[in-house]
C-alpha atoms as a PDB file:
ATOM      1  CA  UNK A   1       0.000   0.000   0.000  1.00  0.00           C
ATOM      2  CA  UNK A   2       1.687   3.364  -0.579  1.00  0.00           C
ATOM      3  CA  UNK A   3       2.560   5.806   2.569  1.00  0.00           C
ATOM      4  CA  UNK A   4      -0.576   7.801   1.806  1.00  0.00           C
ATOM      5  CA  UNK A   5      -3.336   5.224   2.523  1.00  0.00           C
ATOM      6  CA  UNK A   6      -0.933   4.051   5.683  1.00  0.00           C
ATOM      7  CA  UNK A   7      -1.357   7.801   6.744  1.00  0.00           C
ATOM      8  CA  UNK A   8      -5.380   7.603   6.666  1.00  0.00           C
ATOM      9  CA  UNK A   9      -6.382   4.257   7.184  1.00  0.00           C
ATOM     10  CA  UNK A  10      -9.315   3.328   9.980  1.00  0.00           C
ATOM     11  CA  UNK A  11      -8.060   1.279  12.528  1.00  0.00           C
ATOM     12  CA  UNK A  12     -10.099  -0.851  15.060  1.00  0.00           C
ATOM     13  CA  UNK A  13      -8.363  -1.120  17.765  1.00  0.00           C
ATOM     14  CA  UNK A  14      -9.402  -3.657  20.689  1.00  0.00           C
ATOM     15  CA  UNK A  15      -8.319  -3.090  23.799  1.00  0.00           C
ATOM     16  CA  UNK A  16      -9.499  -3.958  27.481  1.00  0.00           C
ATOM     17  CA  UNK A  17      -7.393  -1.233  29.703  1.00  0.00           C
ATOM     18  CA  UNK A  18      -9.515   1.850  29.052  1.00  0.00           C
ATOM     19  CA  UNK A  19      -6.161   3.905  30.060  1.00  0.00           C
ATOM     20  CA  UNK A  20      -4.406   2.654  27.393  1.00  0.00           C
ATOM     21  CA  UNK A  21      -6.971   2.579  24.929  1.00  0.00           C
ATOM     22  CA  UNK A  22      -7.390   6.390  24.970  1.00  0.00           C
ATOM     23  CA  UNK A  23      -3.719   6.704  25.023  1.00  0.00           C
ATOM     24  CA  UNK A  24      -3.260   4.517  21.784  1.00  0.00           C
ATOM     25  CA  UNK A  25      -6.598   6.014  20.083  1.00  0.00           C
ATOM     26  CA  UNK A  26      -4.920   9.553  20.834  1.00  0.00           C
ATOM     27  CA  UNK A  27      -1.542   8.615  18.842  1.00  0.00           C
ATOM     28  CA  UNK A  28      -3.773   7.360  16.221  1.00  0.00           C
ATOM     29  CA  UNK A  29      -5.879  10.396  15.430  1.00  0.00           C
ATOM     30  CA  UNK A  30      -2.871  12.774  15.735  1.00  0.00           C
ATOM     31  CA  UNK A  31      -1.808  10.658  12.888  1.00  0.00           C
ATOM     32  CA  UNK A  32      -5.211  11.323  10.757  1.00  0.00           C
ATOM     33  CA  UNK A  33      -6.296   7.357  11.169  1.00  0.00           C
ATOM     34  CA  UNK A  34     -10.216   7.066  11.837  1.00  0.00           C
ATOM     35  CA  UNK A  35     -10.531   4.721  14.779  1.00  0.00           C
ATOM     36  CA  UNK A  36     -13.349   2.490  16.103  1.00  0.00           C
ATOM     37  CA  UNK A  37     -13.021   1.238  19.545  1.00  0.00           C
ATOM     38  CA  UNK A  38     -13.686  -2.303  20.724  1.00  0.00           C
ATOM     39  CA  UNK A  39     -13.240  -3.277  24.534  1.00  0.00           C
ATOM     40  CA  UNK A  40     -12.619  -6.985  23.977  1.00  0.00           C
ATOM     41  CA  UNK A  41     -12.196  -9.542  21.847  1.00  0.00           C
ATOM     42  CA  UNK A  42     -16.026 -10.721  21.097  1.00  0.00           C
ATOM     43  CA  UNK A  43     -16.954  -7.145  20.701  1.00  0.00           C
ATOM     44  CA  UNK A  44     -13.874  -6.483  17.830  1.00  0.00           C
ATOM     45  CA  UNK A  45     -14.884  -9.538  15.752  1.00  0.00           C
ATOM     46  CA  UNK A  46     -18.478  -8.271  15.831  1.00  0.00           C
ATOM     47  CA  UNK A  47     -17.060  -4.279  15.486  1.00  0.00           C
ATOM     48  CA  UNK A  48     -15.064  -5.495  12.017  1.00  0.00           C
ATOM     49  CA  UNK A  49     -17.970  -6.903  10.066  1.00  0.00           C
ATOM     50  CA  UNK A  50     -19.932  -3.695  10.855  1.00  0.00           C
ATOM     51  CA  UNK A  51     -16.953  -1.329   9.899  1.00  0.00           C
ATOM     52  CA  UNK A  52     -14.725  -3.074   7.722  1.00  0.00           C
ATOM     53  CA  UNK A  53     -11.321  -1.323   8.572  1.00  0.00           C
ATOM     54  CA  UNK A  54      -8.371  -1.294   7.363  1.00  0.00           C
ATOM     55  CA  UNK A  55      -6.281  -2.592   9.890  1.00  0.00           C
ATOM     56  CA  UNK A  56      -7.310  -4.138  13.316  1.00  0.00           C
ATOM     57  CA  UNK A  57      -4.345  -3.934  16.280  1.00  0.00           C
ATOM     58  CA  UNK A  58      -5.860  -6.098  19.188  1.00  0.00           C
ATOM     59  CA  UNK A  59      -4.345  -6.658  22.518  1.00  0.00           C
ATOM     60  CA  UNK A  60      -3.802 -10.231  23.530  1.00  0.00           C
ATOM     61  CA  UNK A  61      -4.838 -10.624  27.115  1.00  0.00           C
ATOM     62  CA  UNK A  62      -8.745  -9.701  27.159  1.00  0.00           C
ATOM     63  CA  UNK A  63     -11.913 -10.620  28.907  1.00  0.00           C
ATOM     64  CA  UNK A  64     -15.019 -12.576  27.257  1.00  0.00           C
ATOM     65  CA  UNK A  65     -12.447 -13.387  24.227  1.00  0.00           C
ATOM     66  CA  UNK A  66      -8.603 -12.915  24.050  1.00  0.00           C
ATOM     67  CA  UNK A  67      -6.716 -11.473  21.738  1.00  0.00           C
ATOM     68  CA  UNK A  68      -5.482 -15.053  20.204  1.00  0.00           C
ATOM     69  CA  UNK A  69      -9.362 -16.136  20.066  1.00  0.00           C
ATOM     70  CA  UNK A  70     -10.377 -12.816  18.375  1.00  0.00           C
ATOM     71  CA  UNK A  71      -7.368 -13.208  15.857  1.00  0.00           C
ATOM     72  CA  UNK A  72      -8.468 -17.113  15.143  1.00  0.00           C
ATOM     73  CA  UNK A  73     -11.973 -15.695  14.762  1.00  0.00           C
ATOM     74  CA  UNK A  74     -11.314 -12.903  12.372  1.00  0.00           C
ATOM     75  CA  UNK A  75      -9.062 -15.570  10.313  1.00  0.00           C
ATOM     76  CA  UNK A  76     -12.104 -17.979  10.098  1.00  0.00           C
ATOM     77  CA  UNK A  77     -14.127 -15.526   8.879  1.00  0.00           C
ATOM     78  CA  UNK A  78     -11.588 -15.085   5.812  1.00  0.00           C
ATOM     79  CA  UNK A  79     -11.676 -10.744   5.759  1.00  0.00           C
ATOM     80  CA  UNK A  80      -8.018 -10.991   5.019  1.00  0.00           C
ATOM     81  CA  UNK A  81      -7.705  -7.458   7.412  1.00  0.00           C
ATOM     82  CA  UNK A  82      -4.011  -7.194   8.219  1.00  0.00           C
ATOM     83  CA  UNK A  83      -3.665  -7.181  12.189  1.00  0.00           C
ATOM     84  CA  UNK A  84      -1.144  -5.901  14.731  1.00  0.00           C
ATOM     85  CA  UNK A  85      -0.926  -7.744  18.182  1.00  0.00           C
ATOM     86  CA  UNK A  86       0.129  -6.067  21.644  1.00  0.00           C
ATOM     87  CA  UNK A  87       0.509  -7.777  24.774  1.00  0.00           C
ATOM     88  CA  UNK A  88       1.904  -6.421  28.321  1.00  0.00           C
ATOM     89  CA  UNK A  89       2.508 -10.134  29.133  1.00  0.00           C
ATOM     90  CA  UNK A  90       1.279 -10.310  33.074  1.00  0.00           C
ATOM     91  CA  UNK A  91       2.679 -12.391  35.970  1.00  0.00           C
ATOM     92  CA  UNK A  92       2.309 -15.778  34.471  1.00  0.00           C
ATOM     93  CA  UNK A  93       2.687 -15.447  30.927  1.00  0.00           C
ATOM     94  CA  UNK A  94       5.500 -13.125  29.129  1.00  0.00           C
ATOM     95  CA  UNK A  95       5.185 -10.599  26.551  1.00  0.00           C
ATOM     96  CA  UNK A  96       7.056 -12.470  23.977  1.00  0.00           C
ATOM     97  CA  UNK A  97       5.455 -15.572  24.566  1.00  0.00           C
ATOM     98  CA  UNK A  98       1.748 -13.858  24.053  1.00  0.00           C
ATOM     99  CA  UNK A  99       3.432 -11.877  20.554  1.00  0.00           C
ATOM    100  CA  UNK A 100       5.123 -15.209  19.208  1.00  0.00           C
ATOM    101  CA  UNK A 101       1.753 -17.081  19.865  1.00  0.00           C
ATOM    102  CA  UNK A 102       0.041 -14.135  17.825  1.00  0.00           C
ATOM    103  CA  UNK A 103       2.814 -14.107  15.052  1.00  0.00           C
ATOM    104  CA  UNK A 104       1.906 -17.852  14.674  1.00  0.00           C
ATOM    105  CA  UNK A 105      -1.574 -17.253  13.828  1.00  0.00           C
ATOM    106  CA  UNK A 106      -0.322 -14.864  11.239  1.00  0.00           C
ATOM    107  CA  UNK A 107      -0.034 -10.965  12.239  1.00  0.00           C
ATOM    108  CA  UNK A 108       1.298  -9.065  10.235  1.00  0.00           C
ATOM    109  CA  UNK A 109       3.157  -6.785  13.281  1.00  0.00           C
ATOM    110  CA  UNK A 110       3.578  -6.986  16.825  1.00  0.00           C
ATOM    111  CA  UNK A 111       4.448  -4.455  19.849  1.00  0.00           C
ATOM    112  CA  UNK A 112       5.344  -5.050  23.430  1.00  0.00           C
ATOM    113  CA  UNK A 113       3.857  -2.893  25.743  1.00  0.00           C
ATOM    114  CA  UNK A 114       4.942   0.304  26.629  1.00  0.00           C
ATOM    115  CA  UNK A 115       5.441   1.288  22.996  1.00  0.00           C
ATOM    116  CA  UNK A 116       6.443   4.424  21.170  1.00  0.00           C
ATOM    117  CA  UNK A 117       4.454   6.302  18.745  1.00  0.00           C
ATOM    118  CA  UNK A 118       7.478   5.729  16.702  1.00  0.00           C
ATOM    119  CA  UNK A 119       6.946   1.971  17.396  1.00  0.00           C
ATOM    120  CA  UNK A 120       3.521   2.087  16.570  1.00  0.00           C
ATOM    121  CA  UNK A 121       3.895   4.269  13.242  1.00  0.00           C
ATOM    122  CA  UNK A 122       6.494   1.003  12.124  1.00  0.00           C
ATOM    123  CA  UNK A 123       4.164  -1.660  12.943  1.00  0.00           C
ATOM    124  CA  UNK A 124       1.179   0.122  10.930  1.00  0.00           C
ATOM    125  CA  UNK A 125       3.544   1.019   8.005  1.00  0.00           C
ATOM    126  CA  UNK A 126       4.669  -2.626   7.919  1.00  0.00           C
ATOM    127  CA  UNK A 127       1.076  -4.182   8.378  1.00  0.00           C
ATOM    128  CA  UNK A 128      -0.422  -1.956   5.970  1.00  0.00           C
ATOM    129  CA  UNK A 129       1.957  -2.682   2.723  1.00  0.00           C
END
């Protein structure tokens, strides 16, 4: 895709941690994306058949349905939207091994949480072409 679609694209983003979610929807409109919100995983698949976006960037640790269901889901239903997977990690379960599980399933980028606007601008460029 060339830069100036990567510039403008809508973006669902699905994300539990409302703290974060307005931090990351923030970056995203300072960068001229339109954004639709999701606050888990069940809610996103539904959010991307009503929206169709360009790009979906899910967490990985959710309630109702994770971010590895959600990504399963979204592959099932065969809409081909590129995704980008975050995780935190928490006590039990690391970061990496949350963003290699994703990778697995076929994301197109991944960022480990706390990320830079800088970090996030890479991830959508490389999802996006």
């Amino acid at each position: 895709m060339n830069e100036e679609i990567s510039k403008m694209a809508h973006i669902l983003v699905i994300e539990d941690d409302e703290q974060f979610r307005e931090m990351l929807v923030q970056m995203l409109t300072l960068d001229a994306h339109k954004v639709t919100v999701a606050h888990d995983g069940e809610e996103g698949v539904q959010l991307s058949q009503q929206v169709s976006p360009n790009l979906i960037i899910t967490d990985i640790l959710m309630p109702r349905m994770d971010g590895i269901e959600a990504i399963m889901e979204l592959a099932r239903q065969g809409g081909g939207i590129p995704i980008i997977a975050m995780s935190g990690g928490r006590r039990s379960i690391s970061a990496e091994f949350n963003l290699e599980s994703a990778t697995l399933m076929g994301v197109r980028a991944t960022l480990a949480k706390p990320f830079t606007r800088a970090d996030l601008r890479l991830a959508i460029e490389q999802a996006l072409a």
